[in-house]
N, C-alpha and C. Protein backbone atom coordinates (compact mmCIF):
# COMPACT_ATOMS: atom_id res chain seq x y z
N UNK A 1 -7.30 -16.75 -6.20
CA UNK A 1 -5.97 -16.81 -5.65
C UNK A 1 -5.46 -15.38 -5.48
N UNK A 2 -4.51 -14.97 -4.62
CA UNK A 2 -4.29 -13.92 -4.50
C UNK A 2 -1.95 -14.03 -3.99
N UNK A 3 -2.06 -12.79 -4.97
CA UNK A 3 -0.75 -12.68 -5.17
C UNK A 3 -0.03 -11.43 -4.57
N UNK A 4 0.88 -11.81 -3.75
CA UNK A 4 1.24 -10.38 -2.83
C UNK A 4 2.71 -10.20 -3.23
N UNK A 5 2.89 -8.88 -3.40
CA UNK A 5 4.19 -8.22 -3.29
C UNK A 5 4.67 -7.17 -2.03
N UNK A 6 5.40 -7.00 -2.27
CA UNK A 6 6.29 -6.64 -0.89
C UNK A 6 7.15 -5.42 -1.41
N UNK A 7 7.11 -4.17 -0.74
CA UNK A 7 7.84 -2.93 -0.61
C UNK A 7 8.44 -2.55 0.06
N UNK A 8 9.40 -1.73 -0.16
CA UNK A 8 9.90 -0.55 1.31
C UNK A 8 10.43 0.70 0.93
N UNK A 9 10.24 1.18 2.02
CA UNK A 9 10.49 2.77 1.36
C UNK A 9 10.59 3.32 2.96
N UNK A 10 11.22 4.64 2.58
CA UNK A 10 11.82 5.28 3.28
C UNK A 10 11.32 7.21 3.40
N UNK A 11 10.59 7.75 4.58
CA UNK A 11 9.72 8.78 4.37
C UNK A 11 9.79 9.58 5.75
N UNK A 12 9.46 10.67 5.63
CA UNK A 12 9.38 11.42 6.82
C UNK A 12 7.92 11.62 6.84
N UNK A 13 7.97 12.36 8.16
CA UNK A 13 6.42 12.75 8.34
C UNK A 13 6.24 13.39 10.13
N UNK A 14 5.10 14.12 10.39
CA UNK A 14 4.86 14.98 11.31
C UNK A 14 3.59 14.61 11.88
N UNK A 15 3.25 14.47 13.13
CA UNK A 15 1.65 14.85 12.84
C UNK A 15 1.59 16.36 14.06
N UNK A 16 1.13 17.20 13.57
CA UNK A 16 1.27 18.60 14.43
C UNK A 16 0.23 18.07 15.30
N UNK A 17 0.65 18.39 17.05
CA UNK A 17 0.05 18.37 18.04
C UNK A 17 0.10 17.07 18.72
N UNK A 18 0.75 16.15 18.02
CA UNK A 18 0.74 14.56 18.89
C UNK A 18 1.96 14.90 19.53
N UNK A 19 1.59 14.21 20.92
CA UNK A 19 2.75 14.54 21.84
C UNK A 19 4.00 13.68 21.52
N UNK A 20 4.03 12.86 20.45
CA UNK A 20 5.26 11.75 20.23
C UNK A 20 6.10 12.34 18.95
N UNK A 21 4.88 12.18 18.24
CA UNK A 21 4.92 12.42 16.39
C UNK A 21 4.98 13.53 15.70
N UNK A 22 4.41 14.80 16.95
CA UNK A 22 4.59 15.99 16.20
C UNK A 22 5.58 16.79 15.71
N UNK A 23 7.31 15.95 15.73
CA UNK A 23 8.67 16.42 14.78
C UNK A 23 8.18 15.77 14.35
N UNK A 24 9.35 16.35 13.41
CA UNK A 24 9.33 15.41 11.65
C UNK A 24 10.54 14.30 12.14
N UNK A 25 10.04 13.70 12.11
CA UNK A 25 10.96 11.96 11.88
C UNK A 25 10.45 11.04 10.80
N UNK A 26 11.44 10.31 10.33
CA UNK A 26 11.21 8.70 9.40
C UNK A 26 10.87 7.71 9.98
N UNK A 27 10.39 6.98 9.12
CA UNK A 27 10.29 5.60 9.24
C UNK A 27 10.99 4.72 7.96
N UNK A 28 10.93 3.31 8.02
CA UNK A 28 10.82 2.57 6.89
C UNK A 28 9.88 2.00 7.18
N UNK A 29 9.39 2.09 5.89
CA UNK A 29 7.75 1.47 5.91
C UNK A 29 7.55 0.05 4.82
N UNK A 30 6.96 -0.56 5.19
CA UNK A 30 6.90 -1.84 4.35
C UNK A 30 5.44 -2.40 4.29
N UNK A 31 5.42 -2.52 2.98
CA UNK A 31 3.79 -2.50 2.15
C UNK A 31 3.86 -4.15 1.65
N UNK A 32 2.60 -4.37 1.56
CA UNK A 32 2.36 -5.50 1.37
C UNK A 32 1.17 -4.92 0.39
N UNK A 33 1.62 -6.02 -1.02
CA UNK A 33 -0.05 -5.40 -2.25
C UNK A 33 -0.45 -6.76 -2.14
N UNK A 34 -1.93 -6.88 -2.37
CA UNK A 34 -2.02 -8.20 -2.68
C UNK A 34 -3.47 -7.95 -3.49
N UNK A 35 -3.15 -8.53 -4.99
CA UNK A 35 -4.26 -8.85 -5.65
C UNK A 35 -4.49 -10.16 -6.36
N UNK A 36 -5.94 -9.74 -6.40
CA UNK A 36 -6.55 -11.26 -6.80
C UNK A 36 -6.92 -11.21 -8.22
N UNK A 37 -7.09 -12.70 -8.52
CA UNK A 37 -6.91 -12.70 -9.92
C UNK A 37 -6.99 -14.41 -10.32
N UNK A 38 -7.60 -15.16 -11.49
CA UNK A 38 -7.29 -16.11 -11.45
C UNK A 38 -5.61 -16.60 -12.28
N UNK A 39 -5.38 -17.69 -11.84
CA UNK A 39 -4.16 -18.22 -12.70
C UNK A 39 -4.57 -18.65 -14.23
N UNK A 40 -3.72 -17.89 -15.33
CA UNK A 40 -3.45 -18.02 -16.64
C UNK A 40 -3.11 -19.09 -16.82
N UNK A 41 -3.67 -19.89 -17.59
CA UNK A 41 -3.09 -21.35 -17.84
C UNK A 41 -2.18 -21.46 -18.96
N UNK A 42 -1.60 -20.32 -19.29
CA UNK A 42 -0.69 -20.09 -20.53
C UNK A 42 0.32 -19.72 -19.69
N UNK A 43 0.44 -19.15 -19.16
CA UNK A 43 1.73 -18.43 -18.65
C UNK A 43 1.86 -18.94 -17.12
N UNK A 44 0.93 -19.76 -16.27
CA UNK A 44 1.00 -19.93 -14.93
C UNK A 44 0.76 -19.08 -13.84
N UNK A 45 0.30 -17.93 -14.23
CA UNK A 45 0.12 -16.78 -13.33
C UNK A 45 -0.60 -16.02 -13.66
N UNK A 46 -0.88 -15.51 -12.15
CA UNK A 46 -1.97 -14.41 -11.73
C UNK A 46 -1.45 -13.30 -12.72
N UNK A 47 -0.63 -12.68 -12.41
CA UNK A 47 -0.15 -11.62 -12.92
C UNK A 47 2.00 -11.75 -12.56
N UNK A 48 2.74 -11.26 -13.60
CA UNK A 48 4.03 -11.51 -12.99
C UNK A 48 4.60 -10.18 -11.85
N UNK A 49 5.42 -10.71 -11.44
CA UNK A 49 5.36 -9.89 -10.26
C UNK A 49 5.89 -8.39 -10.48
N UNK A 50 6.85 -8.80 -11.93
CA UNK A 50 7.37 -7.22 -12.10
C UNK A 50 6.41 -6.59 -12.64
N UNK A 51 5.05 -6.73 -13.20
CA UNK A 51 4.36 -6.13 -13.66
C UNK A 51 3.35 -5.65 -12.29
N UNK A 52 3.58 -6.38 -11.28
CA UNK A 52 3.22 -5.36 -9.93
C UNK A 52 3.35 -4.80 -9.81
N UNK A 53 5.44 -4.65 -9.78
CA UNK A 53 6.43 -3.79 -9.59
C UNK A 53 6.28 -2.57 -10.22
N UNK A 54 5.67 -2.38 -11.63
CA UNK A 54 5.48 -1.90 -12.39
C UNK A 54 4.12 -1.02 -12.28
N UNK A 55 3.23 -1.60 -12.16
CA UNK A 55 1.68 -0.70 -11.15
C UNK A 55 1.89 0.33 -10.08
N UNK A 56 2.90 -0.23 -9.18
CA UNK A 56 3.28 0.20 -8.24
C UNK A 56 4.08 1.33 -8.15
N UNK A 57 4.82 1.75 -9.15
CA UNK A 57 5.92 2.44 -9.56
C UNK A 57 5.58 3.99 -9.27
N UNK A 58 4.62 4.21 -9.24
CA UNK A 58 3.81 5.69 -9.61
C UNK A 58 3.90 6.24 -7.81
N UNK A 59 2.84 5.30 -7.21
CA UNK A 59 3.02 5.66 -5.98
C UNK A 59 4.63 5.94 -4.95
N UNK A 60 4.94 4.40 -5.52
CA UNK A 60 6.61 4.29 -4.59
C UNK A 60 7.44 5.45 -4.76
N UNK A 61 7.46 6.30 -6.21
CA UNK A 61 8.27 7.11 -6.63
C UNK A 61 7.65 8.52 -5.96
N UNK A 62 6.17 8.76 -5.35
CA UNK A 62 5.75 9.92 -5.06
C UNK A 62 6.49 9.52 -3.11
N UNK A 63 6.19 8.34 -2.67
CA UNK A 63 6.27 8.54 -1.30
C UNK A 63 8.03 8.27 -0.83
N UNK A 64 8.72 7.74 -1.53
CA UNK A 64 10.16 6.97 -1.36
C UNK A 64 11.00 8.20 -1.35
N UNK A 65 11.67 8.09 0.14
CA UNK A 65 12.62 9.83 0.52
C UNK A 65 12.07 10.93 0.07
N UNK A 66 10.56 10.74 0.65
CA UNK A 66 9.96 12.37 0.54
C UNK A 66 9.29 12.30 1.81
N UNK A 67 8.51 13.35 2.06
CA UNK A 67 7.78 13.97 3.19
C UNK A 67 6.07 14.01 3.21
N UNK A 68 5.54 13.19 3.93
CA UNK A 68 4.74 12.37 3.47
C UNK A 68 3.28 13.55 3.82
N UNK A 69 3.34 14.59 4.44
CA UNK A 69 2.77 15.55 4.89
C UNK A 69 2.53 16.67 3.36
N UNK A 70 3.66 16.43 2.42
CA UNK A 70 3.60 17.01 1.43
C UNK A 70 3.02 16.14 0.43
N UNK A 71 3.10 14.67 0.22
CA UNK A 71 2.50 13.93 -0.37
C UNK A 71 0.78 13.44 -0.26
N UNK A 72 0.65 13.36 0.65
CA UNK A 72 -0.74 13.44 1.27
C UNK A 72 -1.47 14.95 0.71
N UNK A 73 -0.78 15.66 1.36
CA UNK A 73 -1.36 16.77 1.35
C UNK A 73 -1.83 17.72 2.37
N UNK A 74 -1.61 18.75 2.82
CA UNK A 74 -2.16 19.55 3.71
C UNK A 74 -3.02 19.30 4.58
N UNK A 75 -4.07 19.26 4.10
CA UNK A 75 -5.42 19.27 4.97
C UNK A 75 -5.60 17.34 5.42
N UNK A 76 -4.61 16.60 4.70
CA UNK A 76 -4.63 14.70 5.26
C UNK A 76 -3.82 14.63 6.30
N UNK A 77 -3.43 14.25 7.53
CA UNK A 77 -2.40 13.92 8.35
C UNK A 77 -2.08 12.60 8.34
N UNK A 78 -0.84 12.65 7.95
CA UNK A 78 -0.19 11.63 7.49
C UNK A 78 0.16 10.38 8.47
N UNK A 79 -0.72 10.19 8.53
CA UNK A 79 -1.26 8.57 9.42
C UNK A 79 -0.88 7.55 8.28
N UNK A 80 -0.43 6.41 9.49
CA UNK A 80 -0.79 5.24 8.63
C UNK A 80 -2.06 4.64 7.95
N UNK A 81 -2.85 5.30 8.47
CA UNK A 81 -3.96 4.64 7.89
C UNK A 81 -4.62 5.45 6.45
N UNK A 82 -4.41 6.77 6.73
CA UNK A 82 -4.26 7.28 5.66
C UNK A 82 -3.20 7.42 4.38
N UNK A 83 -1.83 6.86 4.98
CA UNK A 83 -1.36 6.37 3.63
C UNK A 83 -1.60 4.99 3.21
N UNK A 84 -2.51 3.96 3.87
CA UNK A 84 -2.58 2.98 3.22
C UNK A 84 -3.93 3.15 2.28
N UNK A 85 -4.77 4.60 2.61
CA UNK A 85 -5.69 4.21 1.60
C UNK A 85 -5.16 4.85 0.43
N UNK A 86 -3.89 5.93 0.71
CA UNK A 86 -3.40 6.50 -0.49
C UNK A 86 -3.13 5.58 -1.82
N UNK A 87 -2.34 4.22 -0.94
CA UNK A 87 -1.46 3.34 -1.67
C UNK A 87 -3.04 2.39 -2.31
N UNK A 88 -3.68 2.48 -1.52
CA UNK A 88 -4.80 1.22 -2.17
C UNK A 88 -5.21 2.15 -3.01
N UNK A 89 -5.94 3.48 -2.79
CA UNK A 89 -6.27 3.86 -4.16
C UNK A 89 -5.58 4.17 -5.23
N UNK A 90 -4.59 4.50 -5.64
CA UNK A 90 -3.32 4.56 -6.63
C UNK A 90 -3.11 3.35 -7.12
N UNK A 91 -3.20 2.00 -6.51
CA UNK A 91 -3.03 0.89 -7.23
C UNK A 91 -4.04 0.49 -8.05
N UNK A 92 -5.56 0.62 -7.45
CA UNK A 92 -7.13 0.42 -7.42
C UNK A 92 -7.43 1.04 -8.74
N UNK A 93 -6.79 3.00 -9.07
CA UNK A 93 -7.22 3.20 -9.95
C UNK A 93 -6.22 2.83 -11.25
N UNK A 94 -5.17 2.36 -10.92
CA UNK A 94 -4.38 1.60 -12.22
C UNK A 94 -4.67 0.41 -12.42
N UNK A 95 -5.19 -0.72 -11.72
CA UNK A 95 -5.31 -1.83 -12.23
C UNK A 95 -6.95 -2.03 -12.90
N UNK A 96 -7.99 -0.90 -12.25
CA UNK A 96 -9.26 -1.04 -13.22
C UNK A 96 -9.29 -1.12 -14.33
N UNK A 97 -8.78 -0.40 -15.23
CA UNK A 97 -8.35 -0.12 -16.85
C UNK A 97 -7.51 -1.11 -17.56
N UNK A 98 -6.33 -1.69 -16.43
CA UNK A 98 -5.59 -2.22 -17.50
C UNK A 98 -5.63 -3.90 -17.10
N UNK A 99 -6.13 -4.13 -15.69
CA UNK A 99 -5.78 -5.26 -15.93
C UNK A 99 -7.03 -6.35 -15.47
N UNK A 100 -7.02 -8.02 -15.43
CA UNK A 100 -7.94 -8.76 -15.08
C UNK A 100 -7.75 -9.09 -13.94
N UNK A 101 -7.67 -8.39 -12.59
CA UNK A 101 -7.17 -8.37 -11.16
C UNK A 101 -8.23 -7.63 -10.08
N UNK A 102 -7.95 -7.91 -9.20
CA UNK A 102 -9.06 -6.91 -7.82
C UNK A 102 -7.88 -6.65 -6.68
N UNK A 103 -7.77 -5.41 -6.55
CA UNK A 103 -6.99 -5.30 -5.25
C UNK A 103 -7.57 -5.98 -4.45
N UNK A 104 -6.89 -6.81 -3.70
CA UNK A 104 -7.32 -7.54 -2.11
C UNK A 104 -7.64 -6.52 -0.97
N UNK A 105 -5.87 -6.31 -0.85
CA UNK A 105 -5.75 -5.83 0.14
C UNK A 105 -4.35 -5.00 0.18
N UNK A 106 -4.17 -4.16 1.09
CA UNK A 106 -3.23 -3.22 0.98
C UNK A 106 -2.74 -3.54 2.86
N UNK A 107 -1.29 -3.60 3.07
CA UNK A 107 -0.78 -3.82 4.09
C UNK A 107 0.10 -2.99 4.58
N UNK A 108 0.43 -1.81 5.33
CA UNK A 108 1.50 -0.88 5.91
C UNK A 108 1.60 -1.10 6.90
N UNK A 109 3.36 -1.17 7.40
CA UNK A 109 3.66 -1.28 8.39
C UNK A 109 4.66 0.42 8.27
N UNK A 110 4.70 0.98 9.40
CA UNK A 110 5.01 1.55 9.78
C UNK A 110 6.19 1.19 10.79
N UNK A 111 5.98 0.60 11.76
CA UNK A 111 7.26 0.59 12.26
C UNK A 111 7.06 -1.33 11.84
N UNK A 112 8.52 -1.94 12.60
CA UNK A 112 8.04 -3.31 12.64
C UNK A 112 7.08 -4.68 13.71
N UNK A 113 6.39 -3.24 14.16
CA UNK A 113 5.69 -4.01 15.61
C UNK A 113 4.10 -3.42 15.05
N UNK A 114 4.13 -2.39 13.95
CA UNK A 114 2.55 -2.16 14.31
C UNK A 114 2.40 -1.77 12.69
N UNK A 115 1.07 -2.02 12.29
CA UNK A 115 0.84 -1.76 10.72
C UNK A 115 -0.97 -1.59 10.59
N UNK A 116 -1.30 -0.94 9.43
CA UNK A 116 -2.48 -0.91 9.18
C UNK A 116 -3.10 -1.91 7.98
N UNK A 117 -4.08 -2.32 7.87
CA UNK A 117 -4.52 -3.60 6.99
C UNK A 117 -5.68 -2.74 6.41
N UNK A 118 -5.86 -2.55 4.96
CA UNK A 118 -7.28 -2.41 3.96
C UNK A 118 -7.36 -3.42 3.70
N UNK A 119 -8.72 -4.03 3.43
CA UNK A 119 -8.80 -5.19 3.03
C UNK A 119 -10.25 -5.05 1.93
N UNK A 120 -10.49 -5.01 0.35
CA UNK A 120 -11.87 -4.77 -0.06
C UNK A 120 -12.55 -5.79 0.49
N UNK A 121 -13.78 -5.11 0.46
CA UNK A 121 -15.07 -5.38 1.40
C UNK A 121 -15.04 -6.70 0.54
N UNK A 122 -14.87 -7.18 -0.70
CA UNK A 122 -15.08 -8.34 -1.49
C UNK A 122 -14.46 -9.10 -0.70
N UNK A 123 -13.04 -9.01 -0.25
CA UNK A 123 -12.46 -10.18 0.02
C UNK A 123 -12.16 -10.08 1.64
N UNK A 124 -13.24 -9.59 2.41
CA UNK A 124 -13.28 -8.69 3.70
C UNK A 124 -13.16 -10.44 4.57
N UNK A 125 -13.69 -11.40 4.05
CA UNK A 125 -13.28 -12.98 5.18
C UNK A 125 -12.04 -13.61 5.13
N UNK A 126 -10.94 -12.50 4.02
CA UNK A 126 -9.69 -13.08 4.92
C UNK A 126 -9.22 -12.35 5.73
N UNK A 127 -9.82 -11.53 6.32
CA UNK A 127 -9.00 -10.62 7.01
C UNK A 127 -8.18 -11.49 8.19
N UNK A 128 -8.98 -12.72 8.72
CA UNK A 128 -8.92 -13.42 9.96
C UNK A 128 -7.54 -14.13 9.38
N UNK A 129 -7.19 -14.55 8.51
CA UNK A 129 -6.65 -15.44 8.37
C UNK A 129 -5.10 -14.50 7.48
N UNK A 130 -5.17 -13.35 7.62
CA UNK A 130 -3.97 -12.37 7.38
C UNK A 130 -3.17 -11.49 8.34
N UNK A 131 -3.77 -11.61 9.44
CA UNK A 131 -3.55 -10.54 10.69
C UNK A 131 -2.80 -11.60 11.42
């Protein structure tokens, strides 16, 4: 089963030399986490959601009203697609250690018409049925 939470945040960003993107302008961006996990028959759940909230906390607080060119980093251009692997790996390497879960999949939207989808290669046959 797989359990998704939902973000938003608020970020600037540049990409030098694109004829659209190359000022710095914002977006709001809205993330979709979704991990898998079976249901606890003690408690009813995968995992509770504030303890998503809570995984999540590390990343949201580096990218939320900052400049995503500085968060990334220099030499990354701050694509959507490259902050969704930011966000999948930051979640990926907190939930190995602590918890009984698999990131699914990681979802950014960038504006509200267009977004990028990770999906692990494990759970790579829903992609059809998430898009």
């Amino acid at each position: 089963m797989i359990i998704v939470k939902e973000f938003t945040f608020h970020a600037a960003h540049f990409l030098p030399g694109h004829p659209t993107c190359g000022r710095m302008h914002g977006h709001t961006y809205k993330v979709h986490i979704g991990l898998a996990g079976l249901v606890n028959i003690d408690t009813g759940m995968i995992v509770d959601f504030a303890r998503i909230k809570e995984l999540c906390s590390g990343w949201m607080e580096q990218v939320d009203h900052n400049t995503l060119n500085t968060v990334l980093g220099e030499n990354t251009p701050p694509t959507a697609e490259n902050l969704t692997m930011f966000i999948a790996e930051q979640v990926d390497e907190l939930i190995i250690d602590t918890e009984i879960l698999e990131l699914a999949f990681v979802k950014v939207w960038e504006t509200p018409t267009a977004f990028v989808l990770w999906v692990n290669p494990m759970f790579a046959l829903l992609t059809r049925e998430m898009i």
